[in-house]
Protein backbone atom coordinates (compact mmCIF):
# COMPACT_ATOMS: atom_id res chain seq x y z
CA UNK A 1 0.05 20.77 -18.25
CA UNK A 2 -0.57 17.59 -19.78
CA UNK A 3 -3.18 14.63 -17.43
CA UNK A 4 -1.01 11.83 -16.64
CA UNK A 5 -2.25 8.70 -16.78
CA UNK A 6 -1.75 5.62 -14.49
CA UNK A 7 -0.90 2.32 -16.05
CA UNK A 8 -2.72 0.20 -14.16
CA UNK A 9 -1.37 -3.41 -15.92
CA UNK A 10 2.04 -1.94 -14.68
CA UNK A 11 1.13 -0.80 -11.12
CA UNK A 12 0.01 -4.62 -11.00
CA UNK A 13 2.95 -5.88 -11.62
CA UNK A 14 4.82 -4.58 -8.78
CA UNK A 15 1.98 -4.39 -6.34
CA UNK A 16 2.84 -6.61 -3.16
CA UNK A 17 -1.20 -6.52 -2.21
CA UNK A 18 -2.93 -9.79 -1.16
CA UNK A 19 -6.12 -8.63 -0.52
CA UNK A 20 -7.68 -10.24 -3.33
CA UNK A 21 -11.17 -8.59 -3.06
CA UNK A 22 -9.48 -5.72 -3.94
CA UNK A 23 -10.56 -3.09 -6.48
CA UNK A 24 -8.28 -0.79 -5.93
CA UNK A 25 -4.99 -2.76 -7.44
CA UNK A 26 -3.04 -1.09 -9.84
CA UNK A 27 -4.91 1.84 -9.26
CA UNK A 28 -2.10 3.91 -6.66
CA UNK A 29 -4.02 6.88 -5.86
CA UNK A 30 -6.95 5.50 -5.31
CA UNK A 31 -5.28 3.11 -2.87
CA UNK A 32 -3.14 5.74 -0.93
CA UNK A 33 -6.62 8.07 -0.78
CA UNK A 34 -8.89 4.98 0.59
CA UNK A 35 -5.92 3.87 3.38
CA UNK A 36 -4.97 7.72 4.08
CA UNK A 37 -8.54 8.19 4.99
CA UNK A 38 -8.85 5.54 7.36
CA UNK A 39 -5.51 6.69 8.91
CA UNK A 40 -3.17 3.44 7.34
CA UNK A 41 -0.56 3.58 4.65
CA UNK A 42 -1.12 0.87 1.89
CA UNK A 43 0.41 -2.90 1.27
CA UNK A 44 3.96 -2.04 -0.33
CA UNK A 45 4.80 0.14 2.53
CA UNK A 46 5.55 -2.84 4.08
CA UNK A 47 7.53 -6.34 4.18
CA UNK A 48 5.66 -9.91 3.27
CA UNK A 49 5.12 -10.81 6.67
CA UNK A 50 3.75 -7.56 7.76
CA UNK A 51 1.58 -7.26 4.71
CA UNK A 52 -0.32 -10.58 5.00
CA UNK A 53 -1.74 -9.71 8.42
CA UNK A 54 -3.60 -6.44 6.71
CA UNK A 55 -2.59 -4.47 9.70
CA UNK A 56 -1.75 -1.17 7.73
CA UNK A 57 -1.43 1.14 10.53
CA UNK A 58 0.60 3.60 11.39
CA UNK A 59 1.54 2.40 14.66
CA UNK A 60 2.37 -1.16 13.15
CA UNK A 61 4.62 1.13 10.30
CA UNK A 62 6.38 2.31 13.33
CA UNK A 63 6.91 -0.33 15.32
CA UNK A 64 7.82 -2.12 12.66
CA UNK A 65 10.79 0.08 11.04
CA UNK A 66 11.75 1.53 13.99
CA UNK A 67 13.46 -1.51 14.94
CA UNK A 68 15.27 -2.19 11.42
CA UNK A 69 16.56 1.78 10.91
CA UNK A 70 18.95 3.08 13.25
């Protein structure tokens, strides 16, 4: 099995993110491990609006979709 690599220049691209002390851009599993473990799902799991507040947590996920998908 071949090691997969990550393009991180790529990842940038498309990440929605604004936490600009960030380290962890571009770099996805790093991100989903360091959110996961402090029981949040990361910034392009959510809309703009939702994003810019840095709420990641589950319970703000919820509330959040659960509205929009019937």
């Amino acid at each position: 099995m071949s090691k997969r690599l990550c393009s991180r220049e790529e990842n940038l691209r498309n990440c929605p993110c604004t936490w600009e002390p960030c380290d962890k851009k571009g770099i996805c599993c790093e991100c989903i491990r360091y959110h996961w473990s402090r029981g949040e799902l990361r910034a392009c799991f959510f809309p703009p609006e939702i994003e810019k507040t840095y709420d990641r947590s589950l319970k703000t996920f919820i509330e959040y979709w659960s509205k929009r998908i019937k």
